[in-house]
PDB file of N, CA and C in Angstrom:
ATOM      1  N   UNK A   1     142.070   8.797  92.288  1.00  0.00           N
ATOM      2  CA  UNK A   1     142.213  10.138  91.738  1.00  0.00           C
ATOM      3  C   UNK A   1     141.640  11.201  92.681  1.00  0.00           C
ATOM      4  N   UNK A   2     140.506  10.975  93.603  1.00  0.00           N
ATOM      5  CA  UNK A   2     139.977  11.706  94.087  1.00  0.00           C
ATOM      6  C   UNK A   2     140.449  11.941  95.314  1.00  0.00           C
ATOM      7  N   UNK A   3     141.787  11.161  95.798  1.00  0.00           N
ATOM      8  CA  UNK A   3     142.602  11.501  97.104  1.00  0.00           C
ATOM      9  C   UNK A   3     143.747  12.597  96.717  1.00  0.00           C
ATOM     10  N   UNK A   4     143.908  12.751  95.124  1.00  0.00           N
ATOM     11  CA  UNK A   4     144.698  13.813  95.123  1.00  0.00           C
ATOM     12  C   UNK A   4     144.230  15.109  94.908  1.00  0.00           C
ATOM     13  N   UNK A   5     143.153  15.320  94.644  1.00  0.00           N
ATOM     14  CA  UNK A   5     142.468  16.317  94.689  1.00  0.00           C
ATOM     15  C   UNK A   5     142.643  16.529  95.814  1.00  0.00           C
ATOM     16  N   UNK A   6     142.106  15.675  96.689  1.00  0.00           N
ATOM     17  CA  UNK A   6     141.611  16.162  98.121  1.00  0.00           C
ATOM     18  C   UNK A   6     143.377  17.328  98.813  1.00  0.00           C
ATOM     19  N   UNK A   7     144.228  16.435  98.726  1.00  0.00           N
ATOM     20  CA  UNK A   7     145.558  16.690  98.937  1.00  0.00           C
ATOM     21  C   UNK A   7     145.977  18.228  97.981  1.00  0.00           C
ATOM     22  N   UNK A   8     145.365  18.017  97.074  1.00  0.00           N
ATOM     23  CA  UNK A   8     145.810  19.813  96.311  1.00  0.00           C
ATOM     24  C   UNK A   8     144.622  20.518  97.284  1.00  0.00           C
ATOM     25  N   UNK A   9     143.543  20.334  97.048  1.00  0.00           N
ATOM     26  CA  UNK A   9     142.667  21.329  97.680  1.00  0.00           C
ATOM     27  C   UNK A   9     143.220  21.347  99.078  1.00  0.00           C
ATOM     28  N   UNK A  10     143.444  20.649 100.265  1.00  0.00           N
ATOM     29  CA  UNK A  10     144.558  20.854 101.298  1.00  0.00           C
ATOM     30  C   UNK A  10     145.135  21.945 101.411  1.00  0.00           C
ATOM     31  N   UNK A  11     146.072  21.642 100.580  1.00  0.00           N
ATOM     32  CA  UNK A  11     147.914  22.171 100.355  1.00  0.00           C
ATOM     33  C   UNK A  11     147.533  23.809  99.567  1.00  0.00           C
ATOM     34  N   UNK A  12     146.745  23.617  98.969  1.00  0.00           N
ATOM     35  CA  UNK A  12     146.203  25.024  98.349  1.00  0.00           C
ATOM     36  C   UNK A  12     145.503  25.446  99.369  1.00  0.00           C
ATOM     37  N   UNK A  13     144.975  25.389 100.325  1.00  0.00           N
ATOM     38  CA  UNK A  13     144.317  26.327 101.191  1.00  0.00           C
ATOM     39  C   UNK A  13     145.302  26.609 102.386  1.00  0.00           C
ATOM     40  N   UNK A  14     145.848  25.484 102.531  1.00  0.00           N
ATOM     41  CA  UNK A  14     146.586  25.809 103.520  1.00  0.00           C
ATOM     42  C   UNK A  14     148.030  26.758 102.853  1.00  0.00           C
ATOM     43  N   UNK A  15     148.550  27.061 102.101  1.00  0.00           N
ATOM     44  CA  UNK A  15     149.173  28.254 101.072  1.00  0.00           C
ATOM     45  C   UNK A  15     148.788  29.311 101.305  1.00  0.00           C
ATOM     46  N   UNK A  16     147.699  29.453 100.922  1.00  0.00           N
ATOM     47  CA  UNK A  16     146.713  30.383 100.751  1.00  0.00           C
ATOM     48  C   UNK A  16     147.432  31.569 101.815  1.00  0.00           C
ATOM     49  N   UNK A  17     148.039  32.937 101.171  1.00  0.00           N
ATOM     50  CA  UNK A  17     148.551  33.870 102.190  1.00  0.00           C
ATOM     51  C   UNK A  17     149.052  33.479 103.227  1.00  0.00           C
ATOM     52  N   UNK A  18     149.667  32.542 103.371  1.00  0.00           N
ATOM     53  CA  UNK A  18     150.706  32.182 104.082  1.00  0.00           C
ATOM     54  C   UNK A  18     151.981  33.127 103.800  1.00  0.00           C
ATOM     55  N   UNK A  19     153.355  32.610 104.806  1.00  0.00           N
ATOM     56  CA  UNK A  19     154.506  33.256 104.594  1.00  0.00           C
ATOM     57  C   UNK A  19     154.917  32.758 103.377  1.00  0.00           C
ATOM     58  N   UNK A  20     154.639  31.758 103.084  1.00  0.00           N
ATOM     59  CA  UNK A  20     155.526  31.456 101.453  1.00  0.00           C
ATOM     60  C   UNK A  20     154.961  32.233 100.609  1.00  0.00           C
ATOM     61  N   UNK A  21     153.203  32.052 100.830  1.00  0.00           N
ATOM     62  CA  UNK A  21     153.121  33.078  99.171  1.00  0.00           C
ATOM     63  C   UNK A  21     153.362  34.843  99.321  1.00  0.00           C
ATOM     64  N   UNK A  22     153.769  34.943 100.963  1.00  0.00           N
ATOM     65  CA  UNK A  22     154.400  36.286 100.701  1.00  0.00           C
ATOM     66  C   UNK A  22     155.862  36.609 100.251  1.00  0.00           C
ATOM     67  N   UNK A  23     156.649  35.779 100.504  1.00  0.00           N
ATOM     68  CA  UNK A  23     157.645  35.606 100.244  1.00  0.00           C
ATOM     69  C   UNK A  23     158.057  35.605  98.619  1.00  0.00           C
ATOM     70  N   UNK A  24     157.125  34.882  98.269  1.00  0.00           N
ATOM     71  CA  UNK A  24     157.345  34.831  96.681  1.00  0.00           C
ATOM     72  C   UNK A  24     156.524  35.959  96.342  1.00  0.00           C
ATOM     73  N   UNK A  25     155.750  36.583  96.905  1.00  0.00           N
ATOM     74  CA  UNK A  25     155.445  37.983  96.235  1.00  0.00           C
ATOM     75  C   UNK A  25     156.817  39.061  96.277  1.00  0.00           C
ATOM     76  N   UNK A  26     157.553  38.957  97.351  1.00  0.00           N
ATOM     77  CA  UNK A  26     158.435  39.791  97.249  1.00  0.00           C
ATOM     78  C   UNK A  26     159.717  39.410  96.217  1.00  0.00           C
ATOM     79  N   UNK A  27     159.740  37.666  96.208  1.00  0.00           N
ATOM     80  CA  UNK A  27     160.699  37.789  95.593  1.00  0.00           C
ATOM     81  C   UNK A  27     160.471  37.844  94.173  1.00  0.00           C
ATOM     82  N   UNK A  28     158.693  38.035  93.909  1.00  0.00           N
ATOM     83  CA  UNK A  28     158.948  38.441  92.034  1.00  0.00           C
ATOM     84  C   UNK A  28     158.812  39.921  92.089  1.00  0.00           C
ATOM     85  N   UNK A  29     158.708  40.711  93.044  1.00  0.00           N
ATOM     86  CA  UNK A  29     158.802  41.823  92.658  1.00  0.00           C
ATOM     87  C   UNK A  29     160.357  41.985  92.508  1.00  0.00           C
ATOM     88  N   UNK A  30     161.484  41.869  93.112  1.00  0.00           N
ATOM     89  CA  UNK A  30     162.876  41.931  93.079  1.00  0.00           C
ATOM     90  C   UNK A  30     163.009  41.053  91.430  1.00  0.00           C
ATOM     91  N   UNK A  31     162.535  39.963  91.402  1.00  0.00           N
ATOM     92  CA  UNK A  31     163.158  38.885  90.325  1.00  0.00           C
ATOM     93  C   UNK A  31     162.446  38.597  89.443  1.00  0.00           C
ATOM     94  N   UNK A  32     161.421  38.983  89.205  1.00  0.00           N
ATOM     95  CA  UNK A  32     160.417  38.697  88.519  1.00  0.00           C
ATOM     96  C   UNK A  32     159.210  37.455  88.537  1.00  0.00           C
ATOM     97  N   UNK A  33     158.415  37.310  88.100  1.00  0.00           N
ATOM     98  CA  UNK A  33     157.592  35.963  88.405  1.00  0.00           C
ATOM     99  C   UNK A  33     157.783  34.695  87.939  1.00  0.00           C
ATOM    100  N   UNK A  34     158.533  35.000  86.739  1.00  0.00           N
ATOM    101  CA  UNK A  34     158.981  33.380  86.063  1.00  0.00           C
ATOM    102  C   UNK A  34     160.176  32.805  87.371  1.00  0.00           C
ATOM    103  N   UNK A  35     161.282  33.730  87.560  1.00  0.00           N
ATOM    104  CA  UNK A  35     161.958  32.776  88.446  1.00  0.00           C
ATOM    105  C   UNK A  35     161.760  32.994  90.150  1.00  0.00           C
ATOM    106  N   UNK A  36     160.600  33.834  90.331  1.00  0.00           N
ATOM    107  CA  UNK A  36     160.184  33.465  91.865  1.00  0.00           C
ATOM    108  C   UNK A  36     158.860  31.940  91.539  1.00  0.00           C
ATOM    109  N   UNK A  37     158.308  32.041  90.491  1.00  0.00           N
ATOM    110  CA  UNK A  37     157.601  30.753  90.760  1.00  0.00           C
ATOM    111  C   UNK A  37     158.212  29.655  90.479  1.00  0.00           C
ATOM    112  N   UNK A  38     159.213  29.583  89.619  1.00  0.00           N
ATOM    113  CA  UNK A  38     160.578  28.226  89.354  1.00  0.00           C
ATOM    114  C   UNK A  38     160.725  27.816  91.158  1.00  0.00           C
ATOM    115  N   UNK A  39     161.088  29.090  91.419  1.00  0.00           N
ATOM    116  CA  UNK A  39     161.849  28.824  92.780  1.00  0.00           C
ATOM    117  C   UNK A  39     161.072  28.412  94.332  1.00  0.00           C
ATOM    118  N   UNK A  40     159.727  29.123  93.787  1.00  0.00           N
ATOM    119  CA  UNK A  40     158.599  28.556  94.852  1.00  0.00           C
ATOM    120  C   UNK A  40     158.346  26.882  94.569  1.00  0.00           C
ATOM    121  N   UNK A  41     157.967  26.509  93.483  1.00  0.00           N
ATOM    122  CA  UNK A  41     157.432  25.281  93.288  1.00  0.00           C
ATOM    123  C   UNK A  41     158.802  24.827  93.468  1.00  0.00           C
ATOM    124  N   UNK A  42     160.144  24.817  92.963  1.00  0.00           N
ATOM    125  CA  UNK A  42     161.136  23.658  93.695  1.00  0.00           C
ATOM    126  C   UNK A  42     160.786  23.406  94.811  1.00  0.00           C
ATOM    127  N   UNK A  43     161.110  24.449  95.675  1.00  0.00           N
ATOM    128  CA  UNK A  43     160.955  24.785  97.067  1.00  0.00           C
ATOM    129  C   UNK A  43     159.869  24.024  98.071  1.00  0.00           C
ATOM    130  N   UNK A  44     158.309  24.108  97.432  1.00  0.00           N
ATOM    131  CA  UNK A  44     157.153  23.415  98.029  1.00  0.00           C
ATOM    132  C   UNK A  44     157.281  21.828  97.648  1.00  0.00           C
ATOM    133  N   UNK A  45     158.079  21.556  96.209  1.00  0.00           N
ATOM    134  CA  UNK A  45     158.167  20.380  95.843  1.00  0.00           C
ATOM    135  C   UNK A  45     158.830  19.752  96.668  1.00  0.00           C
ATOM    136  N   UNK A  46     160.042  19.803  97.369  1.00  0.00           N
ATOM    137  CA  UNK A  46     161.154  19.202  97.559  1.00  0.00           C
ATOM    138  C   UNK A  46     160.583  19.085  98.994  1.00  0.00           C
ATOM    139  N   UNK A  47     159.915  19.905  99.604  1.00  0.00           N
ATOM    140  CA  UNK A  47     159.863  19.872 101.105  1.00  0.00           C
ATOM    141  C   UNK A  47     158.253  18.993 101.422  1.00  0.00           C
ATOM    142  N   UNK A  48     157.486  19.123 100.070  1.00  0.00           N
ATOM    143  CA  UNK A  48     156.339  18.373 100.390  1.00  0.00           C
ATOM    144  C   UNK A  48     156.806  16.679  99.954  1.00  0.00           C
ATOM    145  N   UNK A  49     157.964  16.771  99.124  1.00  0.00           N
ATOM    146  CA  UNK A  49     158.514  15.287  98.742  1.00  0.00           C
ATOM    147  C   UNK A  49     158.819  14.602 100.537  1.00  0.00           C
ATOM    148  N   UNK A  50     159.731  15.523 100.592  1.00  0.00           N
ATOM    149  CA  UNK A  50     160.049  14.725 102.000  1.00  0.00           C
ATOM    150  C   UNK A  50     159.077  14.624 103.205  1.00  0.00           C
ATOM    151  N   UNK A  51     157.943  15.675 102.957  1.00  0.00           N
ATOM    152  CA  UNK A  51     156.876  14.488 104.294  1.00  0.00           C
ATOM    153  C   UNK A  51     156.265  13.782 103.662  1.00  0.00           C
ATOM    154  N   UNK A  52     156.191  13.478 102.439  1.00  0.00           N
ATOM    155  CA  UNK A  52     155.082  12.730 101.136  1.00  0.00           C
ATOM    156  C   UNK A  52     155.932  11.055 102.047  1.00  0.00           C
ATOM    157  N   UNK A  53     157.447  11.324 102.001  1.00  0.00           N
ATOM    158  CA  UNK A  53     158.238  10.114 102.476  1.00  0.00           C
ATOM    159  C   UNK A  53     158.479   9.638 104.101  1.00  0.00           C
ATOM    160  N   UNK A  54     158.365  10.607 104.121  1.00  0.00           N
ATOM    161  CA  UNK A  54     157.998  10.739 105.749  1.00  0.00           C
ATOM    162  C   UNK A  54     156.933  10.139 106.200  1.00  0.00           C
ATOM    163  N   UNK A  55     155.626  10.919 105.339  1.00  0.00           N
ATOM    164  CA  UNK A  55     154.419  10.116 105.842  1.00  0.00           C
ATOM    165  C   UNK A  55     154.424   8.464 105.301  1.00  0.00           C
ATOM    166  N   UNK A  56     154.833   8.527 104.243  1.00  0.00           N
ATOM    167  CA  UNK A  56     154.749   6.952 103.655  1.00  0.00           C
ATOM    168  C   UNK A  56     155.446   5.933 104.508  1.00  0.00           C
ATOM    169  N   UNK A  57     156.305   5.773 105.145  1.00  0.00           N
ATOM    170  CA  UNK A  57     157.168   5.574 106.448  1.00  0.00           C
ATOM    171  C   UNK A  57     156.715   5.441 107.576  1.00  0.00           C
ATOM    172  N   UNK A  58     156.446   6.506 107.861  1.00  0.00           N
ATOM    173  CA  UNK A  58     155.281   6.527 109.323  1.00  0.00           C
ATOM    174  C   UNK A  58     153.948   5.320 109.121  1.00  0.00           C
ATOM    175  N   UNK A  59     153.533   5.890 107.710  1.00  0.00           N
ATOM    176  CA  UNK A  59     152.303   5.040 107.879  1.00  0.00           C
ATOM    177  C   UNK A  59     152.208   3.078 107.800  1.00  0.00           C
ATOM    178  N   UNK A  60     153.795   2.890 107.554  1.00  0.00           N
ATOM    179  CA  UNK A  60     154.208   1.302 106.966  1.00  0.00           C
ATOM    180  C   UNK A  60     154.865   0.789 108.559  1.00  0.00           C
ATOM    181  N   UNK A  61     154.867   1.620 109.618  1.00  0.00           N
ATOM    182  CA  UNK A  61     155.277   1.506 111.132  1.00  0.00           C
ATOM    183  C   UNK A  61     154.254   1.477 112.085  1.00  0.00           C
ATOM    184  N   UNK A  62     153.282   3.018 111.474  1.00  0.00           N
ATOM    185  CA  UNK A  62     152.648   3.063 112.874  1.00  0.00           C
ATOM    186  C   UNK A  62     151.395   2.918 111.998  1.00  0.00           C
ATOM    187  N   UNK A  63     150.564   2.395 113.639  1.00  0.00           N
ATOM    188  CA  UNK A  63     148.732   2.380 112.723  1.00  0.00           C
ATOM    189  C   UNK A  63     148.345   4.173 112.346  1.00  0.00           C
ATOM    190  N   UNK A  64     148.058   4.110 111.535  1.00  0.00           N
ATOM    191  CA  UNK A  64     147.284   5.535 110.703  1.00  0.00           C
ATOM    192  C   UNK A  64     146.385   6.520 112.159  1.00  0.00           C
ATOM    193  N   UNK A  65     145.892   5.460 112.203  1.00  0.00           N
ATOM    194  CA  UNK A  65     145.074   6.311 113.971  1.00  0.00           C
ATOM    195  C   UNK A  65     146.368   7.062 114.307  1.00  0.00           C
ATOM    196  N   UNK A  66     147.095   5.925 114.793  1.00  0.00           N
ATOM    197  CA  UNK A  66     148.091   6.892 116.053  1.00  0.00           C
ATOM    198  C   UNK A  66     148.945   8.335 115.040  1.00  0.00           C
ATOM    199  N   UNK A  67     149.198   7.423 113.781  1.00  0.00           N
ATOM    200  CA  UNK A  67     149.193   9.410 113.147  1.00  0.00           C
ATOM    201  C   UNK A  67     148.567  10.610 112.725  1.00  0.00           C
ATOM    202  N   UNK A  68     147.101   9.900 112.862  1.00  0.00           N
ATOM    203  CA  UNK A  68     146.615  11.338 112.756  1.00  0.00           C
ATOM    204  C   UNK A  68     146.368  11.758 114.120  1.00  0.00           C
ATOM    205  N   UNK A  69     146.141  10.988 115.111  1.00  0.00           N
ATOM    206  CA  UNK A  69     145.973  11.685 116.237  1.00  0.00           C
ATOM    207  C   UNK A  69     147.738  12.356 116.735  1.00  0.00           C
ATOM    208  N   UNK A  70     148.788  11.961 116.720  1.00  0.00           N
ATOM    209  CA  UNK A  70     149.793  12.944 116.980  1.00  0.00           C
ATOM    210  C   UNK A  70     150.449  14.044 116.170  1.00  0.00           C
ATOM    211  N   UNK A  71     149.587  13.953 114.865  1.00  0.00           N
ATOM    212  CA  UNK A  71     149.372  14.961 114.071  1.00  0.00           C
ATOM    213  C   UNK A  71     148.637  15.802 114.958  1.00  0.00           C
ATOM    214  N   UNK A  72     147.328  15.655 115.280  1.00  0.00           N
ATOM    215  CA  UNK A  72     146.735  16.754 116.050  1.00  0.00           C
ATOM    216  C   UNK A  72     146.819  17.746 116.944  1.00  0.00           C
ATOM    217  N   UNK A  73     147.668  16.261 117.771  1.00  0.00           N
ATOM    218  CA  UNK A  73     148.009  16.875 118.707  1.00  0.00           C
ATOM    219  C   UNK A  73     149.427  18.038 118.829  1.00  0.00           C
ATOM    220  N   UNK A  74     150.076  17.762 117.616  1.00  0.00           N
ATOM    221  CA  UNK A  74     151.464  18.730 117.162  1.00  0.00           C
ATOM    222  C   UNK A  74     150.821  20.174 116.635  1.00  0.00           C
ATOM    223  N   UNK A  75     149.921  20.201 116.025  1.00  0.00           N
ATOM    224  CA  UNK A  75     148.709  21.118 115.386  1.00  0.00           C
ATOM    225  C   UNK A  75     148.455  22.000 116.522  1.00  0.00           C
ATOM    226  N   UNK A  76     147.795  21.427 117.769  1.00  0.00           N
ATOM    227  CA  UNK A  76     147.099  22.266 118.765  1.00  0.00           C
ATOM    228  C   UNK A  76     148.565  22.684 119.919  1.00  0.00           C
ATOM    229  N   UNK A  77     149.660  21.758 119.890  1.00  0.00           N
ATOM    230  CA  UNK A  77     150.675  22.230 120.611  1.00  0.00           C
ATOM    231  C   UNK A  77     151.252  23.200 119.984  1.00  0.00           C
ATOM    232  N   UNK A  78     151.420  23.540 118.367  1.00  0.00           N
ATOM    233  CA  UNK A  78     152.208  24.679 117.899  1.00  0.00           C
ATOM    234  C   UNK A  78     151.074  25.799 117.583  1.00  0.00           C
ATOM    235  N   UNK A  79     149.791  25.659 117.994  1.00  0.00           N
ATOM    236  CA  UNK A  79     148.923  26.583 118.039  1.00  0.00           C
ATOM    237  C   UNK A  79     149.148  27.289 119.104  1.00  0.00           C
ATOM    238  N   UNK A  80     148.809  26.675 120.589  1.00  0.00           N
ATOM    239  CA  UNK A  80     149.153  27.212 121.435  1.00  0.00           C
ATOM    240  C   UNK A  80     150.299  28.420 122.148  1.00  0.00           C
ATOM    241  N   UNK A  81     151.554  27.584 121.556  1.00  0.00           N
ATOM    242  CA  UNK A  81     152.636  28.223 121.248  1.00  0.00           C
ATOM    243  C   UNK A  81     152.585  29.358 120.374  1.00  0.00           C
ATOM    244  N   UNK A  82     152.250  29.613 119.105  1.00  0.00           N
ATOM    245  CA  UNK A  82     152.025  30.894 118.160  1.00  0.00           C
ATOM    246  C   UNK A  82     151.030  31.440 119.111  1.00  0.00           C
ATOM    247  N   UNK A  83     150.003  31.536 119.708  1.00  0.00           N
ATOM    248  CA  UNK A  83     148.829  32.209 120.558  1.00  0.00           C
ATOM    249  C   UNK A  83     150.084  33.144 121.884  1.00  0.00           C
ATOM    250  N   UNK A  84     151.079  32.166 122.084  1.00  0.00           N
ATOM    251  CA  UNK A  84     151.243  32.884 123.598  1.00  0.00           C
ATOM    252  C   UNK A  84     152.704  33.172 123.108  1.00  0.00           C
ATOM    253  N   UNK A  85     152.716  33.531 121.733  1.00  0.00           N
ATOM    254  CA  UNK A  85     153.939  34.075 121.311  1.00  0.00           C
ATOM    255  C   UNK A  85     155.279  33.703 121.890  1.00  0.00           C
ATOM    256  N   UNK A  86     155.361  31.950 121.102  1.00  0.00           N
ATOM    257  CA  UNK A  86     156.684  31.271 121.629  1.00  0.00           C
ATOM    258  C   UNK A  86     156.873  30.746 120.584  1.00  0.00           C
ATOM    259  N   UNK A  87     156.348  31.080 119.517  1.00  0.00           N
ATOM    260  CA  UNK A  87     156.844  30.287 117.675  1.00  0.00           C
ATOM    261  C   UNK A  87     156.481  31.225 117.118  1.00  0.00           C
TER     262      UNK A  87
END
């Protein structure tokens, strides 16, 4: 139970004023909040389903080390990139 916590507290910080939750600010001001949050949570659902499967996959192939370390390393390569304004 306490790995899904960990995984909301995650996913909730990493949200946190991001482009999605601006996005859905604009789109309940146009649409209101009942169907910009319908449409946010499909949206985070469906796309966190598929690395939920993704990762489950990865992790039944590769040892867990080697994914979090090329996790990291994808992390600090698309950092870099947003820094020198190329993402």
């Amino acid at each position: 139970m306490k790995e899904i916590l960990y995984v909301f507290i995650a996913i909730f910080l990493a949200e946190l004023g991001d482009k999605t939750q601006l996005a859905t600010i604009a789109f309940a001001s146009k649409y209101g909040w009942w169907k910009a949050f319908l449409g946010a949570i499909s949206g985070l659902t469906l796309v966190n389903l598929i690395g939920a499967l993704i990762g489950e996959k990865l992790g039944d192939t590769l040892p867990t080390e080697l994914v979090h370390k090329a996790a990291g390393i994808l992390f600090i390569i698309f950092g870099i990139l947003m820094l020198i304004g190329k993402l």
